[in-house]
Protein backbone atom coordinates (compact mmCIF):
# COMPACT_ATOMS: atom_id res chain seq x y z
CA UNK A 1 86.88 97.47 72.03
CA UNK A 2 86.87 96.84 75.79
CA UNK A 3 89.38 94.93 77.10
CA UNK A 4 89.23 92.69 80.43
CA UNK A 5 91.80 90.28 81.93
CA UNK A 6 90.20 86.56 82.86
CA UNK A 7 91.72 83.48 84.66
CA UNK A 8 92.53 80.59 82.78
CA UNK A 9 89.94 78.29 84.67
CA UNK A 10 87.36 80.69 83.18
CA UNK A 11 87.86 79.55 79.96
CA UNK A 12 86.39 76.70 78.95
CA UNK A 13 85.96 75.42 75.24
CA UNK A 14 84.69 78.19 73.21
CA UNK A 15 82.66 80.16 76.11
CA UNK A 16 84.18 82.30 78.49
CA UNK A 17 82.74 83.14 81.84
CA UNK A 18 83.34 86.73 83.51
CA UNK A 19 82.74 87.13 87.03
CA UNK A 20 83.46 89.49 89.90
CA UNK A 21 83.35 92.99 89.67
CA UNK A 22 83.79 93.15 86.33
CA UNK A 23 79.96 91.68 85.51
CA UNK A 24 79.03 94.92 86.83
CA UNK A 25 81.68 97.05 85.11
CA UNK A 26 80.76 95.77 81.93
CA UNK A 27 76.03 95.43 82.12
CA UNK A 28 75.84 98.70 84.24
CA UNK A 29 78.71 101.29 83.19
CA UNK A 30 79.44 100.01 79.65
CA UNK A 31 76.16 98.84 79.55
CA UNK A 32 76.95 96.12 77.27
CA UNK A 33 74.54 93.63 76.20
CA UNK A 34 73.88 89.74 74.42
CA UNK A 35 75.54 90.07 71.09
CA UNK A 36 78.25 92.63 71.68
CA UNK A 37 81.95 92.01 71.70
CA UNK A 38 84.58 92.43 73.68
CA UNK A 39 88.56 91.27 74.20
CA UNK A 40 89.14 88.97 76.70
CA UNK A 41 92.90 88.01 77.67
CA UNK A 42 93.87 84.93 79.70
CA UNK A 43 96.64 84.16 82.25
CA UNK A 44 98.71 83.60 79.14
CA UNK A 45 98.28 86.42 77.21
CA UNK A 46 96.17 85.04 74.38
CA UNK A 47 93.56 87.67 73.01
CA UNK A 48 89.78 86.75 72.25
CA UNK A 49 87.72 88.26 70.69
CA UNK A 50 84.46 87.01 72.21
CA UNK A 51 80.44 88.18 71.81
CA UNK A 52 77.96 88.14 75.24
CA UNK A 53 75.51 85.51 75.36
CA UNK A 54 74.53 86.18 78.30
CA UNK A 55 74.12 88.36 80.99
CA UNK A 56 73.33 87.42 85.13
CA UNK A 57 73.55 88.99 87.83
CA UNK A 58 77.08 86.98 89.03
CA UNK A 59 78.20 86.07 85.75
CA UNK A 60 78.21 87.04 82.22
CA UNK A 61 78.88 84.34 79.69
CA UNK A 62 80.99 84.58 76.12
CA UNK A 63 81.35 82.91 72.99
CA UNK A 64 84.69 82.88 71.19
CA UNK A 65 84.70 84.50 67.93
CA UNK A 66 88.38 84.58 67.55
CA UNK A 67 92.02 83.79 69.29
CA UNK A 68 94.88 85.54 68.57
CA UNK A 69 98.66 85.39 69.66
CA UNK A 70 99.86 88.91 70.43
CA UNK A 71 103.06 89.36 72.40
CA UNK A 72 103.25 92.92 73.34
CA UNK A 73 105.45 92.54 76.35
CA UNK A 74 109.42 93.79 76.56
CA UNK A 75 111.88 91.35 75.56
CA UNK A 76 113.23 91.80 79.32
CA UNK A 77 111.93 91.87 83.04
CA UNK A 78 112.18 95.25 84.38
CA UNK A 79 111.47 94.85 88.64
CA UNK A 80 110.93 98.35 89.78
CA UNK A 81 112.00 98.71 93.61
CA UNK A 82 110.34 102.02 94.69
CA UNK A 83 110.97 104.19 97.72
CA UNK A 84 107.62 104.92 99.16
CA UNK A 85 106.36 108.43 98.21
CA UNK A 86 104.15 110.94 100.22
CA UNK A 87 100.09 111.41 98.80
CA UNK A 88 98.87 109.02 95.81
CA UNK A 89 102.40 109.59 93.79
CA UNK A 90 102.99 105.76 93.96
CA UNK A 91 100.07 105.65 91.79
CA UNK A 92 101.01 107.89 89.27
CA UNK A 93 104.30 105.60 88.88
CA UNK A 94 102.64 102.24 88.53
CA UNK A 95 100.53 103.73 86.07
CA UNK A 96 102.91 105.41 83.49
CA UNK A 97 105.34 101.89 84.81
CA UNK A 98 103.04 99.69 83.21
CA UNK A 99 102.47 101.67 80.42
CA UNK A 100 106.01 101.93 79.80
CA UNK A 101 106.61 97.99 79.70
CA UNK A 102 107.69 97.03 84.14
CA UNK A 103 107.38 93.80 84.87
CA UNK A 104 106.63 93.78 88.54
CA UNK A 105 106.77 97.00 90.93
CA UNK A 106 107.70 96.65 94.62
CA UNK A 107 106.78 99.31 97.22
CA UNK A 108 109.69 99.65 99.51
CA UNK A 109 109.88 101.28 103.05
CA UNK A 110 113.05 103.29 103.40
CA UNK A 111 114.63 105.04 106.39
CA UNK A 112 113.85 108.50 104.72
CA UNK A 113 110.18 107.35 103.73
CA UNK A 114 107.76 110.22 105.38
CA UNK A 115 104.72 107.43 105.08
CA UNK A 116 105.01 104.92 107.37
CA UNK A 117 101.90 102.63 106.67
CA UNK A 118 100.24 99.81 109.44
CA UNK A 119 100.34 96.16 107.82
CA UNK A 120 96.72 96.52 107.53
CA UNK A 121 96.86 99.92 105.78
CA UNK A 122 99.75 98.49 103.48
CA UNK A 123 97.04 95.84 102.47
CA UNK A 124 94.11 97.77 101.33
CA UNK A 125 96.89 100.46 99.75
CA UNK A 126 98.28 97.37 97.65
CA UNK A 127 94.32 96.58 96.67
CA UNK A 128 94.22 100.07 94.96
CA UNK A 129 97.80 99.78 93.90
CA UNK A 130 96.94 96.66 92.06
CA UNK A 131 93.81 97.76 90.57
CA UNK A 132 95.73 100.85 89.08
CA UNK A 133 98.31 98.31 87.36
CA UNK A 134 95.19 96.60 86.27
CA UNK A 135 93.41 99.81 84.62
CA UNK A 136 96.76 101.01 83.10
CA UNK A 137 97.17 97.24 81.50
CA UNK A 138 94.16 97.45 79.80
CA UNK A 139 94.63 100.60 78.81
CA UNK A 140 98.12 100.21 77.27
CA UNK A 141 96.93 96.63 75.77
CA UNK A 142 99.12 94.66 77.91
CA UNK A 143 99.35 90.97 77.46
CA UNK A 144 99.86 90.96 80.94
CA UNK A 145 98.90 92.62 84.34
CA UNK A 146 102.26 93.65 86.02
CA UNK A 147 102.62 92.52 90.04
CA UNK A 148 102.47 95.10 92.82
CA UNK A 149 104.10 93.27 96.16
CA UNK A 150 103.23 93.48 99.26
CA UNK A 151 105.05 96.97 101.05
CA UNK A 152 108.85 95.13 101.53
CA UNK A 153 111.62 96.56 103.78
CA UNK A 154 114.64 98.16 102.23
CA UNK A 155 117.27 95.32 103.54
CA UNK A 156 113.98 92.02 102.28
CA UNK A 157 114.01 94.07 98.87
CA UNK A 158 117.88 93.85 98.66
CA UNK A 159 117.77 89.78 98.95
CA UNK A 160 114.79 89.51 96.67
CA UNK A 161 117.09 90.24 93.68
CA UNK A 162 118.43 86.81 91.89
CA UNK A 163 122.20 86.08 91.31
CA UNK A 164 123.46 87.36 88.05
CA UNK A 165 121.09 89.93 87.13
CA UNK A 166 121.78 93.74 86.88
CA UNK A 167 120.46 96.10 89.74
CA UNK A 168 121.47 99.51 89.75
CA UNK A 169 120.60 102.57 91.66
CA UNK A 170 120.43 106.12 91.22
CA UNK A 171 121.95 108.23 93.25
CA UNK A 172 123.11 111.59 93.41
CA UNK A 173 126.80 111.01 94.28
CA UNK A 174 127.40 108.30 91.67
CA UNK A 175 129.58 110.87 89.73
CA UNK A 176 130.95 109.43 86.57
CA UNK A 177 128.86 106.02 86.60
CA UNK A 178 125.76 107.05 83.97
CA UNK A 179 122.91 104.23 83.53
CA UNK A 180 123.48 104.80 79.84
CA UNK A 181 127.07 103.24 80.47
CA UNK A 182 126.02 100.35 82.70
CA UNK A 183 123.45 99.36 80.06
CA UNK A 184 125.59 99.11 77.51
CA UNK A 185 127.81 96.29 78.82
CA UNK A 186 125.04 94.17 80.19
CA UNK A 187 125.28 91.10 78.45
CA UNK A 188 122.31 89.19 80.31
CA UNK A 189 119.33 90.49 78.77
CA UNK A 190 116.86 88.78 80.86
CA UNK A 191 116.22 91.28 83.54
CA UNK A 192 117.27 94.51 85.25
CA UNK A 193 115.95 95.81 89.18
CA UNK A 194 116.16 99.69 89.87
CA UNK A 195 116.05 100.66 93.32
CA UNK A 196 114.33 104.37 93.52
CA UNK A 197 114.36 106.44 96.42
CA UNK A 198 111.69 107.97 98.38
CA UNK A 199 111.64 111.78 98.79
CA UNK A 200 114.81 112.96 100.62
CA UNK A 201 116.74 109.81 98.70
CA UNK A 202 118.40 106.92 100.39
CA UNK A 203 120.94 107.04 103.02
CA UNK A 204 124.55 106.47 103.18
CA UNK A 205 124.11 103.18 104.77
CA UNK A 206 121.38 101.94 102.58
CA UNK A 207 123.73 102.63 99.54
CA UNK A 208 126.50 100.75 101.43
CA UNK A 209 124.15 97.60 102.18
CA UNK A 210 123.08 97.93 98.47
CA UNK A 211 126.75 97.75 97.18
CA UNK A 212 127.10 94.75 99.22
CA UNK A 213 124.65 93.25 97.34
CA UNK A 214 126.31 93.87 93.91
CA UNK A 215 123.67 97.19 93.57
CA UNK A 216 125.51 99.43 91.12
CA UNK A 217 124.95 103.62 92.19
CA UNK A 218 124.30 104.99 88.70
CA UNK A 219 123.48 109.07 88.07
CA UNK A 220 120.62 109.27 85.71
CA UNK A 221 122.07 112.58 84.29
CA UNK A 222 123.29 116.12 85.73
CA UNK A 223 119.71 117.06 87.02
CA UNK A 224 117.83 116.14 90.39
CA UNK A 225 115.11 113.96 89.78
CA UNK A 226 111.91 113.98 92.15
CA UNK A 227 111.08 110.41 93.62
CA UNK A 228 107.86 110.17 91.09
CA UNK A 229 109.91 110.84 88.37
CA UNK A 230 113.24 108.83 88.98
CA UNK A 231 111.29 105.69 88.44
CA UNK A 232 109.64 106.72 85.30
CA UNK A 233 112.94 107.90 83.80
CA UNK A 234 115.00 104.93 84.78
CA UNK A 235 112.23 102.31 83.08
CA UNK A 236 111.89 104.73 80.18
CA UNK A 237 116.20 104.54 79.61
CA UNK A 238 116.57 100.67 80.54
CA UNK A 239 113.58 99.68 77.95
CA UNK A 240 114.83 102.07 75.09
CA UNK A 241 118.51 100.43 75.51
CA UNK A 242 117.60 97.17 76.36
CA UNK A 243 114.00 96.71 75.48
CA UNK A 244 111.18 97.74 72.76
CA UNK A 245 111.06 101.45 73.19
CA UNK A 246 111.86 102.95 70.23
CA UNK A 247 110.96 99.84 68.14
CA UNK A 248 113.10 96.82 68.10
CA UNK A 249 116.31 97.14 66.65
């Protein structure tokens, strides 16, 4: 059944309204019409199962058939700080990060980063950076549509992460310090921030200023990891220690 994220102000009662470009997503490619059903999911998470009424040009109205309670998201917040990559590789990331359970993904400009986007370009890149988070949410059956931030500098990423919680970073010369180790002694569950490279890795001094911050340098094994598949490791090993990969324990 199709599945389509809504607002909470456009539920009200037992209809549901859907607007934007998803009115056209759903009368002219899915070609839906009165009397077939769909899931709708609110700010919340809440599932509905809900039947077209009624189809306008701006708007398509839903009744509520049923409301369920599903909680598919990971018992923890994973905050995925990402080097920016050359091409459309960023995209590839968010999309196999939501699938894997991130929270919240945040494109960060490094001193080795090849791309070096205008604040203008940075906006219409998060637009399509967003809207791949949104596909791969629906696609996954998310309860929930992860964030993509605005493009942050390395040293405004560093002081986004809160007291107490667990950041770590691989890095090649973090002999002896394995994620698999570091996970294992966290005792505050509640949420973990990997800082990922772009291609060429981060610099001595960005690893210093990370340190400072209380960023552990972990390795992520004995093999060199390309910067679109770092991320996707490190969210795949932090979720199957810490998380619901692999079932709950």
């Amino acid at each position: 059944m199709a599945r389509f994220f809504v607002k909470d102000e456009q539920v009200k009662g037992v209809q549901v309204f859907i607007v934007g470009s998803d009115v056209r997503h759903i009368s002219k490619v899915l070609r839906m019409r009165p009397g077939d059903c769909l899931t709708l999911i609110d700010e919340a998470g809440t599932e509905y199962e809900a039947r077209i009424t009624q189809i306008a040009p701006e708007r398509i109205t839903c009744e509520i058939v049923t409301e369920t309670s599903v909680n598919r998201e990971p018992p923890l917040e994973v905050i995925l700080c990402q080097g920016l990559p050359k091409g459309d590789k960023l995209e590839l990331i968010i999309q196999k990060g939501v699938e894997l359970g991130v929270t919240r993904i945040i494109p960060v400009s490094c001193t080795r980063s090849v791309v070096q986007l205008t604040e203008e370009k940075a906006a219409k890149r998060r637009e399509r950076w967003q809207r791949v988070a949104l596909e791969a949410a629906k696609q996954c059956r998310r309860n929930k549509v992860p964030e993509v931030s605005p493009l942050t500098g390395f040293d405004e990423a560093l002081q986004l992460i809160p007291d107490g919680v667990l950041a770590v970073i691989p890095w090649e010369d973090a002999v002896g310090t394995g994620l698999k180790k570091v996970l294992r002694s966290y005792n505050n569950r509640g949420q973990v921030w990997i800082f990922i490279g772009p291609e060429g890795g981060f610099t001595e001094a960005e690893i210093e200023k990370a340190k400072g911050k209380g960023v552990v340098p972990v390795t992520l094994g004995r093999r060199i990891l390309r910067a679109e598949t770092a991320g996707i490791a490190a969210i795949t090993m932090v979720l199957y220690q810490l998380g619901d990969l692999g079932g709950m324990a």
